[in-house]
Structures are given as C-alpha cells and as structure tokens.
C-alpha atoms as a PDB file:
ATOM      1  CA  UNK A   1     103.032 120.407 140.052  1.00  0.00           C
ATOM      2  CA  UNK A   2     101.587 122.376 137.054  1.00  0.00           C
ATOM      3  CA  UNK A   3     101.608 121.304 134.124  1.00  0.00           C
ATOM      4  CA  UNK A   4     104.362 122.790 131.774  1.00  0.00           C
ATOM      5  CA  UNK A   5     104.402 127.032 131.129  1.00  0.00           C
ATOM      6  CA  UNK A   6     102.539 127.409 127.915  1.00  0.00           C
ATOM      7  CA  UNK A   7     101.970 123.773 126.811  1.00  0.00           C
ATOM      8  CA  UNK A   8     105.621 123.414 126.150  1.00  0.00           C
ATOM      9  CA  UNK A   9     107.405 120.005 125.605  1.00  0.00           C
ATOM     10  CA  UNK A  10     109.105 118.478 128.439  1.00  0.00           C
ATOM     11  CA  UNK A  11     112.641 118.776 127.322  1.00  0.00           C
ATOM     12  CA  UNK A  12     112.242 122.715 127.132  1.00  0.00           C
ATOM     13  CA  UNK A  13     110.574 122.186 130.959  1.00  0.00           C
ATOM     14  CA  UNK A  14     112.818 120.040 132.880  1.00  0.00           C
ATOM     15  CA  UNK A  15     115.159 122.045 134.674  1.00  0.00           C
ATOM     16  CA  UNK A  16     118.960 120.664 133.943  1.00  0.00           C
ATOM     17  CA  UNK A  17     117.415 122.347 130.497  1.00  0.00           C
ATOM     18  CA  UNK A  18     115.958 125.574 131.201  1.00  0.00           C
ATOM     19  CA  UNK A  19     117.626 128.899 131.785  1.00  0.00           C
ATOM     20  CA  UNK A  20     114.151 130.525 133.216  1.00  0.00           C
ATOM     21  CA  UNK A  21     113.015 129.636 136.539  1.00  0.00           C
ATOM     22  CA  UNK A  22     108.955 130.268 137.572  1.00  0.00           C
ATOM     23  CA  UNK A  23     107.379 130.054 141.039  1.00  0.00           C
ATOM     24  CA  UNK A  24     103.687 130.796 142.006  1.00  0.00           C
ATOM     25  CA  UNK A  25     103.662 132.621 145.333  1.00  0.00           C
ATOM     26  CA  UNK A  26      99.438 132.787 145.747  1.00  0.00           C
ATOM     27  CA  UNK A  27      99.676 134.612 148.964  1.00  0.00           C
ATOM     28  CA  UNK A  28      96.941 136.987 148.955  1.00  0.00           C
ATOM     29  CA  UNK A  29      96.053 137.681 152.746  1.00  0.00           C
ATOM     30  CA  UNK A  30      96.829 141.430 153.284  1.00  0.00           C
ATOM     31  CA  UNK A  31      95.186 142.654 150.112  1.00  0.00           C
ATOM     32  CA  UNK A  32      92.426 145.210 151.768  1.00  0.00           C
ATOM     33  CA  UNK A  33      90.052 145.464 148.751  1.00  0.00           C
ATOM     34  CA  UNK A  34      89.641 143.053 145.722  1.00  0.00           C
ATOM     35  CA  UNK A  35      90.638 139.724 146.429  1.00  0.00           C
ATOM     36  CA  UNK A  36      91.720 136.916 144.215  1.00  0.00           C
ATOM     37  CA  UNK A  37      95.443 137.194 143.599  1.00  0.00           C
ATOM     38  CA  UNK A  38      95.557 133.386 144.758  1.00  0.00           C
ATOM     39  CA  UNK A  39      93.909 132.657 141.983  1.00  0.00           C
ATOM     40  CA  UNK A  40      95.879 134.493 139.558  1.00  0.00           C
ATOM     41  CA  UNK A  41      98.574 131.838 138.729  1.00  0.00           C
ATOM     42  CA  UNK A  42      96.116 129.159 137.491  1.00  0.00           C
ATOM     43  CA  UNK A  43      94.355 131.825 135.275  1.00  0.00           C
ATOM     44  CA  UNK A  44      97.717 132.935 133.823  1.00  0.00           C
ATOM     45  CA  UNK A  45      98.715 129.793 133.006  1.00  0.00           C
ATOM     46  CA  UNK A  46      95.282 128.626 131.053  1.00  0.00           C
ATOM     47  CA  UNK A  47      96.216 131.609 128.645  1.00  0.00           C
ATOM     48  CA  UNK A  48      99.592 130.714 128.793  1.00  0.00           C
ATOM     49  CA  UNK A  49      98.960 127.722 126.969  1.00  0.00           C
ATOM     50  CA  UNK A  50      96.636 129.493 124.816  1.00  0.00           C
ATOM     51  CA  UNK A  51      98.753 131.939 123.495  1.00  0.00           C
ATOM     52  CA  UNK A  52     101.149 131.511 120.245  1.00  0.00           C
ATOM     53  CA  UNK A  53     104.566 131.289 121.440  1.00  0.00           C
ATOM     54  CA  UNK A  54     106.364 133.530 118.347  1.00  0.00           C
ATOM     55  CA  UNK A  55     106.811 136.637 119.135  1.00  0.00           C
ATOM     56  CA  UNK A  56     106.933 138.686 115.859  1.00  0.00           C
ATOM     57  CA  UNK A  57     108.734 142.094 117.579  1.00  0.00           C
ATOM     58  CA  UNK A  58     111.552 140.032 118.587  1.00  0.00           C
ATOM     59  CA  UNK A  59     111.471 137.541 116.208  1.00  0.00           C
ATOM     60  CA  UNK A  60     112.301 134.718 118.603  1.00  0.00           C
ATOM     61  CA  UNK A  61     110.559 131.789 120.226  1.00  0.00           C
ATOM     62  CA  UNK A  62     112.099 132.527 123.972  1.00  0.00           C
ATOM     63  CA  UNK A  63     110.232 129.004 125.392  1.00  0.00           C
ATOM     64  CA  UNK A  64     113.392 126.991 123.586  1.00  0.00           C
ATOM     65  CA  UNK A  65     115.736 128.876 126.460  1.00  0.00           C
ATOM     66  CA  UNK A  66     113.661 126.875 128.985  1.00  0.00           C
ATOM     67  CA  UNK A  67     111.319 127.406 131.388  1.00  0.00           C
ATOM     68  CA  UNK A  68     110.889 125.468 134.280  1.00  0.00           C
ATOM     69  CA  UNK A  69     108.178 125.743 136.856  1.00  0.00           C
ATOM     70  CA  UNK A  70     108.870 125.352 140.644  1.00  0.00           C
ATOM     71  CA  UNK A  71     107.055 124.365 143.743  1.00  0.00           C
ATOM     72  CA  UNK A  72     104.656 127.052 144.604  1.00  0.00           C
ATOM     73  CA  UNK A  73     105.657 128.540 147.914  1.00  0.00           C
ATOM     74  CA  UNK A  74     102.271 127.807 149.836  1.00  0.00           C
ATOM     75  CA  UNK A  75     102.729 129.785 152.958  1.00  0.00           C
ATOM     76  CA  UNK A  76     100.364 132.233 154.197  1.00  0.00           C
ATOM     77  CA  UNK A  77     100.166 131.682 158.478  1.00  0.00           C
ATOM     78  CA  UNK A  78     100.912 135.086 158.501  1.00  0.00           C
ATOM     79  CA  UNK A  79     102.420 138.409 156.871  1.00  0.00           C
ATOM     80  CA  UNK A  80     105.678 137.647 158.302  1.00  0.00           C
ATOM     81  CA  UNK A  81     106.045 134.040 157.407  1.00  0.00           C
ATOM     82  CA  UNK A  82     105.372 134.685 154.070  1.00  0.00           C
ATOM     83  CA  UNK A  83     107.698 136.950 153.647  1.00  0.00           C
ATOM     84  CA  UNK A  84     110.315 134.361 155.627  1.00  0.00           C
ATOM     85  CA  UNK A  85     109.205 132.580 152.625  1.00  0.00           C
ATOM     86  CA  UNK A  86     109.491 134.241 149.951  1.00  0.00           C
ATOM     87  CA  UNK A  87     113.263 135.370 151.243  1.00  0.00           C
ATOM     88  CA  UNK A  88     114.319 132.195 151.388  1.00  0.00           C
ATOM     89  CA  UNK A  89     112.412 131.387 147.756  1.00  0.00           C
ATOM     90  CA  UNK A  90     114.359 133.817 146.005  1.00  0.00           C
ATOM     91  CA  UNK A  91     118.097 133.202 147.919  1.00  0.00           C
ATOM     92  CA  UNK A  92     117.366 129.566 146.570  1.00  0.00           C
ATOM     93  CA  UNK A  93     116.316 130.524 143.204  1.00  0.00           C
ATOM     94  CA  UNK A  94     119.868 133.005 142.949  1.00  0.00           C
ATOM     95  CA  UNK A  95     121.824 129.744 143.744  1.00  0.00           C
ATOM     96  CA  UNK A  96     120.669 128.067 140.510  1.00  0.00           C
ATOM     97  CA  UNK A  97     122.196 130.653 138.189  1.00  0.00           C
ATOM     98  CA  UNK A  98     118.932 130.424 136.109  1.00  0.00           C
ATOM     99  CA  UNK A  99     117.130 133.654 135.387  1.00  0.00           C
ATOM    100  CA  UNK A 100     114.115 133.482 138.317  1.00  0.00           C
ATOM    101  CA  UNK A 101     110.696 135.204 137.903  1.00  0.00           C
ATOM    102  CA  UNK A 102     108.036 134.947 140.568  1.00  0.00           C
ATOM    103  CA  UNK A 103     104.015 135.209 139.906  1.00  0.00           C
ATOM    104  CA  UNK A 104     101.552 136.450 142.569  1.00  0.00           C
ATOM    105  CA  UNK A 105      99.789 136.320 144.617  1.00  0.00           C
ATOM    106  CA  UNK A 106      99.430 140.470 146.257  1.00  0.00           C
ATOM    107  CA  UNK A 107     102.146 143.175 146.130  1.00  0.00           C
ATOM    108  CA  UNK A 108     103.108 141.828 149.667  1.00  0.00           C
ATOM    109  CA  UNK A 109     105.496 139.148 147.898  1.00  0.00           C
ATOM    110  CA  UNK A 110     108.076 141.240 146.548  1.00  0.00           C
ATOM    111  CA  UNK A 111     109.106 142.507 150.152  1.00  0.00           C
ATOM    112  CA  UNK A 112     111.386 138.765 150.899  1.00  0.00           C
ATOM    113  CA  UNK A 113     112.334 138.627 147.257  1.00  0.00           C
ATOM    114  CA  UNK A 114     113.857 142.347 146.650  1.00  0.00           C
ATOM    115  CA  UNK A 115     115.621 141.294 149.971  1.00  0.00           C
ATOM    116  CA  UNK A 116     116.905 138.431 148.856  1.00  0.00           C
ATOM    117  CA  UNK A 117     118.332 140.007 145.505  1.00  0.00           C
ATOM    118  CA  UNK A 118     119.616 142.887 147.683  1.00  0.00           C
ATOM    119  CA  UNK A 119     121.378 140.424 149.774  1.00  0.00           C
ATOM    120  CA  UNK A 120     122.986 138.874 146.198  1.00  0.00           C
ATOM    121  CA  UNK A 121     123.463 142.526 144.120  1.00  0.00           C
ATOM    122  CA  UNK A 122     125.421 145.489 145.300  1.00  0.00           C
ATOM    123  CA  UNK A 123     123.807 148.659 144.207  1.00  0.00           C
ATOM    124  CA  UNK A 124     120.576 146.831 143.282  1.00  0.00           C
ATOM    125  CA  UNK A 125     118.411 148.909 141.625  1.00  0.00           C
ATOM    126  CA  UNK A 126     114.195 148.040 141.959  1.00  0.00           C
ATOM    127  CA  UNK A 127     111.974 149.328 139.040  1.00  0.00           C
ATOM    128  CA  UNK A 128     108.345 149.278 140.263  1.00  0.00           C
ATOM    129  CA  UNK A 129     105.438 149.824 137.791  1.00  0.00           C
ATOM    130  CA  UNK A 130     102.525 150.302 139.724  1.00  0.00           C
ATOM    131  CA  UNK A 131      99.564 152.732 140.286  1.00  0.00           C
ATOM    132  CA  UNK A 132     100.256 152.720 144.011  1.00  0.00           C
ATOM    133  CA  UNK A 133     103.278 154.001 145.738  1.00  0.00           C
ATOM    134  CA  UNK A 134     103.127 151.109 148.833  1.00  0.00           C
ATOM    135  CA  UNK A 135     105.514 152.598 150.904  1.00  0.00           C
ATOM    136  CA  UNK A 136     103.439 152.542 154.139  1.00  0.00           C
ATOM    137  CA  UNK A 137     105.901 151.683 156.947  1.00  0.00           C
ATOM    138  CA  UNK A 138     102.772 149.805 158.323  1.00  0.00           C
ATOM    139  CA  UNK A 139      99.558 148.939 157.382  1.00  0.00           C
ATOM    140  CA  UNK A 140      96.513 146.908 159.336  1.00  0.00           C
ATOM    141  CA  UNK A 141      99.377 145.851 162.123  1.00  0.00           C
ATOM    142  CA  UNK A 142     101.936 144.997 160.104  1.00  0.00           C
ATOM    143  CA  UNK A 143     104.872 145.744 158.025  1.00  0.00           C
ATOM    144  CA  UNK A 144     104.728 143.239 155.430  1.00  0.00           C
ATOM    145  CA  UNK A 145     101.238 144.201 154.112  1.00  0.00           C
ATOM    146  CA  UNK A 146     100.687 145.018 150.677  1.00  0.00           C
ATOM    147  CA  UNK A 147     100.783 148.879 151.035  1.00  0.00           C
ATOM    148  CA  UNK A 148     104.064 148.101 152.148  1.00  0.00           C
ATOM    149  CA  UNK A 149     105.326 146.343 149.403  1.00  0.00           C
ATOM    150  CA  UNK A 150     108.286 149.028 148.443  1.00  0.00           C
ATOM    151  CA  UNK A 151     108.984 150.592 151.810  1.00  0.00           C
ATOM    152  CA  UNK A 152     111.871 148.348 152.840  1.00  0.00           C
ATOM    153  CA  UNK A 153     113.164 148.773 149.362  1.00  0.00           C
ATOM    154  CA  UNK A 154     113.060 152.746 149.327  1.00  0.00           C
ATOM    155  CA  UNK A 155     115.624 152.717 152.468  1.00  0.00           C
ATOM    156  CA  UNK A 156     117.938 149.548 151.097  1.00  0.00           C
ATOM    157  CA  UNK A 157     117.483 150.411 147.588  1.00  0.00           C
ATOM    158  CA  UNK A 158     117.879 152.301 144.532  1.00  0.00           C
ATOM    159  CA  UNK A 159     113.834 152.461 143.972  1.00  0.00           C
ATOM    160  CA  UNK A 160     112.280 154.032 140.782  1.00  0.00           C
ATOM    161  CA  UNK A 161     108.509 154.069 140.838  1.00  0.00           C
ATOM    162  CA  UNK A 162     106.955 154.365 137.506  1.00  0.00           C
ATOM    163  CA  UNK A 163     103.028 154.845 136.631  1.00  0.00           C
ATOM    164  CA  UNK A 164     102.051 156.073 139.855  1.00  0.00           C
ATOM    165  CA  UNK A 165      98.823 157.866 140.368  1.00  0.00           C
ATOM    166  CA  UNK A 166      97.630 156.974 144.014  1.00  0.00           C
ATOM    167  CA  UNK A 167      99.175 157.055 147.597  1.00  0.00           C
ATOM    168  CA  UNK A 168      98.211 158.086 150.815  1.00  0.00           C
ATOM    169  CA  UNK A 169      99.245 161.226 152.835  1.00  0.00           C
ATOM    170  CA  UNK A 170     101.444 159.055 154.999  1.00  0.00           C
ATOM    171  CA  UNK A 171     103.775 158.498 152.479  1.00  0.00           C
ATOM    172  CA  UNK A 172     104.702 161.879 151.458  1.00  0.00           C
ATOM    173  CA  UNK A 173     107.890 161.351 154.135  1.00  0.00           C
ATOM    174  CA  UNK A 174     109.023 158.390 151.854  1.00  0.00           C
ATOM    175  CA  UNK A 175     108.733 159.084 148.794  1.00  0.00           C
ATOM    176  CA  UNK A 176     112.095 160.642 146.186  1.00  0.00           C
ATOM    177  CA  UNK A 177     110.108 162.694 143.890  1.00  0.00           C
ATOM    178  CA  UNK A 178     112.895 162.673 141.758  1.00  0.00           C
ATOM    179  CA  UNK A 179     112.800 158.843 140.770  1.00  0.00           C
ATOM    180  CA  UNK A 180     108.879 158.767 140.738  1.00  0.00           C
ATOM    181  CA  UNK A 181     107.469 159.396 137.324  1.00  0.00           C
ATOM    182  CA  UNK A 182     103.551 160.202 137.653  1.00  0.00           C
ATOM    183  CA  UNK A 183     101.127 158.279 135.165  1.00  0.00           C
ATOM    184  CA  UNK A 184     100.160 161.927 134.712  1.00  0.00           C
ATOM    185  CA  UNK A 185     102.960 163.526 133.552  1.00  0.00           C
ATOM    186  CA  UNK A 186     103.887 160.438 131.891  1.00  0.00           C
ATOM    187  CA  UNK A 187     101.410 161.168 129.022  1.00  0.00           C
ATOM    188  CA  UNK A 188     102.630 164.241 128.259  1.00  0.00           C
ATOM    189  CA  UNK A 189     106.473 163.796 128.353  1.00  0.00           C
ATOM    190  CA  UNK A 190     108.243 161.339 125.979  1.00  0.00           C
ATOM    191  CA  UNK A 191     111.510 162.078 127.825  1.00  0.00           C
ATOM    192  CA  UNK A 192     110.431 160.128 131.051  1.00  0.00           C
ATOM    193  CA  UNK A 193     112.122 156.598 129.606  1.00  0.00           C
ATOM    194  CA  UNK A 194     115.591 157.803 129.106  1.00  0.00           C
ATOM    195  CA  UNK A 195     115.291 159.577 132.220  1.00  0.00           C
ATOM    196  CA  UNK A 196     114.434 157.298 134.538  1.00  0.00           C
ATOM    197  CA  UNK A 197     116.910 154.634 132.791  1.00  0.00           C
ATOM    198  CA  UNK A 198     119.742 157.108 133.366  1.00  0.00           C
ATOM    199  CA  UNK A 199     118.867 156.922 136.897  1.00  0.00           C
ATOM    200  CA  UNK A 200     119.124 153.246 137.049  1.00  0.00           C
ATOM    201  CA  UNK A 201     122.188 151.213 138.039  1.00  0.00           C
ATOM    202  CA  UNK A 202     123.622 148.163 135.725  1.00  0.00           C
ATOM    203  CA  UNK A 203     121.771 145.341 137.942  1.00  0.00           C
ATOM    204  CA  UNK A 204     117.656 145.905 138.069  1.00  0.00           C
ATOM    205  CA  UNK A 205     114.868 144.073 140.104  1.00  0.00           C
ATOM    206  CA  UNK A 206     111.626 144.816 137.550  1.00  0.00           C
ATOM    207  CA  UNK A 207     108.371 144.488 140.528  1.00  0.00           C
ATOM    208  CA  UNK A 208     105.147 145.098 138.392  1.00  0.00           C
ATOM    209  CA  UNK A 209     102.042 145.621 139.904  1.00  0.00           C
ATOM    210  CA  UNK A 210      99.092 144.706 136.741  1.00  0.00           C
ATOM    211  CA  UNK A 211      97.320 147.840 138.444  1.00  0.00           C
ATOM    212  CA  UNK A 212      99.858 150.231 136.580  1.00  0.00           C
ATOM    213  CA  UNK A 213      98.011 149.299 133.267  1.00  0.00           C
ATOM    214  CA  UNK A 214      94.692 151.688 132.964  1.00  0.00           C
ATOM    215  CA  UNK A 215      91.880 149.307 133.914  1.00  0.00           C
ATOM    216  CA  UNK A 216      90.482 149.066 130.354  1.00  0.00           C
ATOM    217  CA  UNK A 217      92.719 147.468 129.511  1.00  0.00           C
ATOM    218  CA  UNK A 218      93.506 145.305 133.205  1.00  0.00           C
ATOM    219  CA  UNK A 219      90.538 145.428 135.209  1.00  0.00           C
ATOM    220  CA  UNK A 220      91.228 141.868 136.675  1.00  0.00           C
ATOM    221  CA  UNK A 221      93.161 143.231 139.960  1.00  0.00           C
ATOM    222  CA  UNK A 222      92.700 144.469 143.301  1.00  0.00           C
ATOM    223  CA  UNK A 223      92.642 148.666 143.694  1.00  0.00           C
ATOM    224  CA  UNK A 224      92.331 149.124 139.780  1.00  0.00           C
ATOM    225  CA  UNK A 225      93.025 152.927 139.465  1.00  0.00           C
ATOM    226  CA  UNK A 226      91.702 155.324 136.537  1.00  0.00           C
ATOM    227  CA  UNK A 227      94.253 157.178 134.045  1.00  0.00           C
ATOM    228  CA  UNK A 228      96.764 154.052 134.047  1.00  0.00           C
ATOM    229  CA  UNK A 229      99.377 152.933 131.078  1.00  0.00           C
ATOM    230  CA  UNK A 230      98.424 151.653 127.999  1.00  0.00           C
ATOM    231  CA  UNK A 231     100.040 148.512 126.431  1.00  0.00           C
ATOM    232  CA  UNK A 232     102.611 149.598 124.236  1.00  0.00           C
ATOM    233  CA  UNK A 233     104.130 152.377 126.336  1.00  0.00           C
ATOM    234  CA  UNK A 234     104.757 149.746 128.666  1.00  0.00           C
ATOM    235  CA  UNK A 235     106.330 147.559 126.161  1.00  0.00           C
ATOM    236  CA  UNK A 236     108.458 150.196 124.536  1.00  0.00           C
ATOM    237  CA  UNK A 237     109.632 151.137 127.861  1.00  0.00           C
ATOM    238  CA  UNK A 238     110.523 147.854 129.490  1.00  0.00           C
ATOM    239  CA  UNK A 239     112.243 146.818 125.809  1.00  0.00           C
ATOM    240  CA  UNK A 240     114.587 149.728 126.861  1.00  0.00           C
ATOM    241  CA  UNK A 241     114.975 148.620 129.876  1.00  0.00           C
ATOM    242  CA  UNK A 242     116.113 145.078 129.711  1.00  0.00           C
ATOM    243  CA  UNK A 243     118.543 146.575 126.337  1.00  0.00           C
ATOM    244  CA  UNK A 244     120.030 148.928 128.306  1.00  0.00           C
ATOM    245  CA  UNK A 245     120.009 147.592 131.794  1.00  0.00           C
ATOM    246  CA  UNK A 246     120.995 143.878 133.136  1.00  0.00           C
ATOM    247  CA  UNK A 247     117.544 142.285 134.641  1.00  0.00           C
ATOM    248  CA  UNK A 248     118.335 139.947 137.305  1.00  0.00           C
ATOM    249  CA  UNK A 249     114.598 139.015 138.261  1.00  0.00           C
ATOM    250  CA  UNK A 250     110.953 140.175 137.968  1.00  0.00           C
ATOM    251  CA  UNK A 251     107.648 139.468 139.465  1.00  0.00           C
ATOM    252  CA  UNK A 252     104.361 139.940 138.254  1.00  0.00           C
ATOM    253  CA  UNK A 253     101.781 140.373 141.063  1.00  0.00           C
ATOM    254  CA  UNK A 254      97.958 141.290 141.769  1.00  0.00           C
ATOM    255  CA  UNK A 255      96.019 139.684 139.147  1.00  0.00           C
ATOM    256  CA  UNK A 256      92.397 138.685 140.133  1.00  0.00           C
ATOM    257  CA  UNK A 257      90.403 137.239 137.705  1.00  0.00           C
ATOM    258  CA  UNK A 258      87.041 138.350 137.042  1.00  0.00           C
ATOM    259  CA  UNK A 259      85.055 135.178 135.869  1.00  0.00           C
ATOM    260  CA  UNK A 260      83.780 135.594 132.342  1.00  0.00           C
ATOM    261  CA  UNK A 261      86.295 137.625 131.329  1.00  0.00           C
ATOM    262  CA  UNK A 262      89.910 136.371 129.676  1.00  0.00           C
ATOM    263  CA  UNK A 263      91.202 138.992 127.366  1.00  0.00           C
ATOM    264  CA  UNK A 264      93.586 140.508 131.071  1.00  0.00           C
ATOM    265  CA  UNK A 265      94.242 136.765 131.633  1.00  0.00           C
ATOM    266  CA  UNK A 266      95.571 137.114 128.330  1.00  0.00           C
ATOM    267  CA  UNK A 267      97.567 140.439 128.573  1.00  0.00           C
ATOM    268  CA  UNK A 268      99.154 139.100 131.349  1.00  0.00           C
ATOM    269  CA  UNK A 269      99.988 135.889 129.743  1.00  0.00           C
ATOM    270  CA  UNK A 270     101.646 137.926 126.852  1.00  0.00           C
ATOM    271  CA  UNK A 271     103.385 140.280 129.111  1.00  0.00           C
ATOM    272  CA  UNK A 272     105.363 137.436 130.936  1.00  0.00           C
ATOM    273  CA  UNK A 273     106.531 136.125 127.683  1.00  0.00           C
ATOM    274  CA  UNK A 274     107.439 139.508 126.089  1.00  0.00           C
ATOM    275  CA  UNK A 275     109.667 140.291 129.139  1.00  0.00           C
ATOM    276  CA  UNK A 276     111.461 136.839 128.790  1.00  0.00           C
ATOM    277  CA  UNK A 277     111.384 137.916 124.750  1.00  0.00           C
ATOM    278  CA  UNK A 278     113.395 141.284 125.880  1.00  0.00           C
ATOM    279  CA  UNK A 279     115.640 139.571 128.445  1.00  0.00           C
ATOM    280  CA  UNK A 280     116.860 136.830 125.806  1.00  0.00           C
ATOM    281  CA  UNK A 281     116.482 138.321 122.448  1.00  0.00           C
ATOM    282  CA  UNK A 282     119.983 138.158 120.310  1.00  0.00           C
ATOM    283  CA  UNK A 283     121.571 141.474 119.018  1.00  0.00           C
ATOM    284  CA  UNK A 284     123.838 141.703 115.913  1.00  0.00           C
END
C-alpha cells in the first residue's frame, strides 16, 4: 500500500472516512511509442505530497472529504485481462457509493472502466480530452490496445472528444464530427465550452489523456503532440463541466516521467486535486 494521497493524516485516508476513492492501474503494455505510464503513479504521488493542499480558486481544502487509496490493480498477462480487470475494478468501486477516480497506467485502461460505468449509468455520457482520437477498432492484434481506448465507447456511448489534433485514416468511419472539438479550432472559438456542454447528458465519465495539454507544458507522456491546450483553458473548461454536469468518475492516464524533470509531475499532481476541488466545492 502507498502511503497516504498527498501526505494527508490517516483519519482523512481510511476509508469508512473518505468520500474519494483512488486506484493505480500501471498497465502500460500496448503503448506503441514512449513508455513509462507504469511509472506514472509513484511520480504523481511524490508531487502529491509536495504540493500545498489549499486551493485559492475554490477556496477549499477538498483532502478533508477523504481520500482513500486502493489496491493497485496489478494485471497486465494480456490486453484482455486487463481490461477483465479494470471492469471488474470499477463495478467494485460503484458499489462503495464513494466518488472513484483511477490513475494510469496507458489510455488502454479506460476501455473496462467506461464499461463498467455504462453498465451502472443510463445515458452515460464520456468526455475525453486527448490529442488522439483512439478509436481504432484494432490495433497490433487486439482490441483493447491503447489506440483503442474510445472505440467501444463511441458505439455504447454518448462520446465527446475534446483537444484532438491527431488520428489515423482508419478512423474517419468512427468518428461524430459533430461532438469532436479540434485543438485547432479550439483556439480560435470561445463558444466551443458551452457547446460541447449542451451536448452532454446529466451523468459524465471525464477520460483525460495528459497528451491533450501542448507538450510545453506536459512533455512527460507517450505520443506528445504539438499545438495542444494550455493550462487554464483546461481548467476553465472542466470547472464548467463538473458545475454544470454531474461527474460520476475520471481517470487520468499516460504520464511518463522523464527523469530530471518534475514541474509535469507537478501539473499533474495539481490537476487531480483541482478536479476533486470542482467536484466538491460548495455553492451559495
């Protein structure tokens, strides 16, 4: 077992205490390019207990809701068991009642875990930020590789893809150009936010892929792509989100770290904490 998220005391870690539930999934056998998403909990969590746990926009300190770390699921025999895994992971995770995030590991992950929270929500909606579409039906001989990662979900789903920049030819058949929002086009229309919320139903999945940030900014994961999002678009947008829309999980997956080099360990750190900020932040 870790020790506890962000150096927090004990009685905001055990988990009769904690509304927030976090699991390390450091699968990271289909990634094609960079590797070194196993290794991207451990880094995340020496920030994590770096990082000062106030968050000024929000004016809250979210750790006192609880967050309790779970076993890591440990898998990785193959593409399929892990995602046997990682279903079963996030059907247990729903039966606690607890909010449940999940930390990668590759993209590959969030294929057992959007099932499972289909399985649980009607109408589930999945919001993917990401620089990548992944909606190959199949990639190196199988169907739970990372360039897969939202294929399952485009059929079964209502998918929104948000920051994308790169795909292959192959996935032109796929894709719903009218809930994909181009990095792009992105930086020249402010009405991309609302729009894509509108599109959304009340219950949302959040997958984020750290390769939607540009990479200079987040150069610590696998296919880093040019012309990415910058830090506070990303906030102001996913602030909307979780205001307007009921978040009933998220993942955060594909950071490798480079050694030598902390500040995306960091980012990331700070980005898991804003989103639990968002999700329990009091309105008047």
């Amino acid at each position: 077992m870790k020790n506890n998220y962000a150096g927090i005391e004990d009685k905001y870690a055990k988990f009769e205490n904690a509304k927030i539930l976090l699991q390390s999934i450091p699968y990271d056998g289909t990634s094609s390019w960079g590797k070194g998403a196993d290794k991207g909990f451990e880094a995340f969590m020496h920030a994590s207990e770096n990082m000062e746990i106030y968050d000024i926009e929000t004016d809250s300190e979210v750790y006192k809701e609880g967050v309790h770390i779970l076993p890591e699921v440990s898998e990785d025999s193959s593409p399929e068991a892990v995602y046997e895994a990682c279903l079963k992971a996030g059907k247990e995770a729903l039966k606690t009642g607890k909010f449940p995030t999940f930390f990668g590991g590759e993209h590959s992950i969030s294929i057992g875990l959007i099932e499972a929270f289909r399985e649980k929500y009607n109408d589930l909606t999945v919001l993917q930020l990401d620089a990548h579409t992944d909606l190959r039906k199949s990639y190196m001989g199988s169907e739970y590789n990372h360039a897969c990662a939202l294929h399952k979900a485009s059929k079964t789903t209502n998918l929104i893809q948000v920051g994308i920049r790169s795909m292959d030819v192959s996935e032109k058949q796929y894709i719903d150009w009218s809930k994909c929002f181009l990095a792009e086009e992105m930086d020249s229309e402010e009405d991309w936010m609302d729009a894509s919320i509108a599109m959304m139903g009340d219950k949302v999945y959040l997958t984020l892929d750290l390769d939607v940030f540009d990479p200079s900014i987040m150069p610590s994961t696998g296919t880093p792509e040019p012309g990415g999002m910058d830090w506070y678009t990303v906030m102001r947008y996913l602030r909307k989100v979780f205001e307007q829309k009921e978040v009933v999980g998220f993942d955060i997956v594909e950071l490798a770290p480079i050694e030598g080099l902390s500040a995306p360990e960091f980012l990331v750190a700070k980005l898991y904490y804003k989103l639990l900020s968002y999700k329990f932040q009091k309105h008047d």
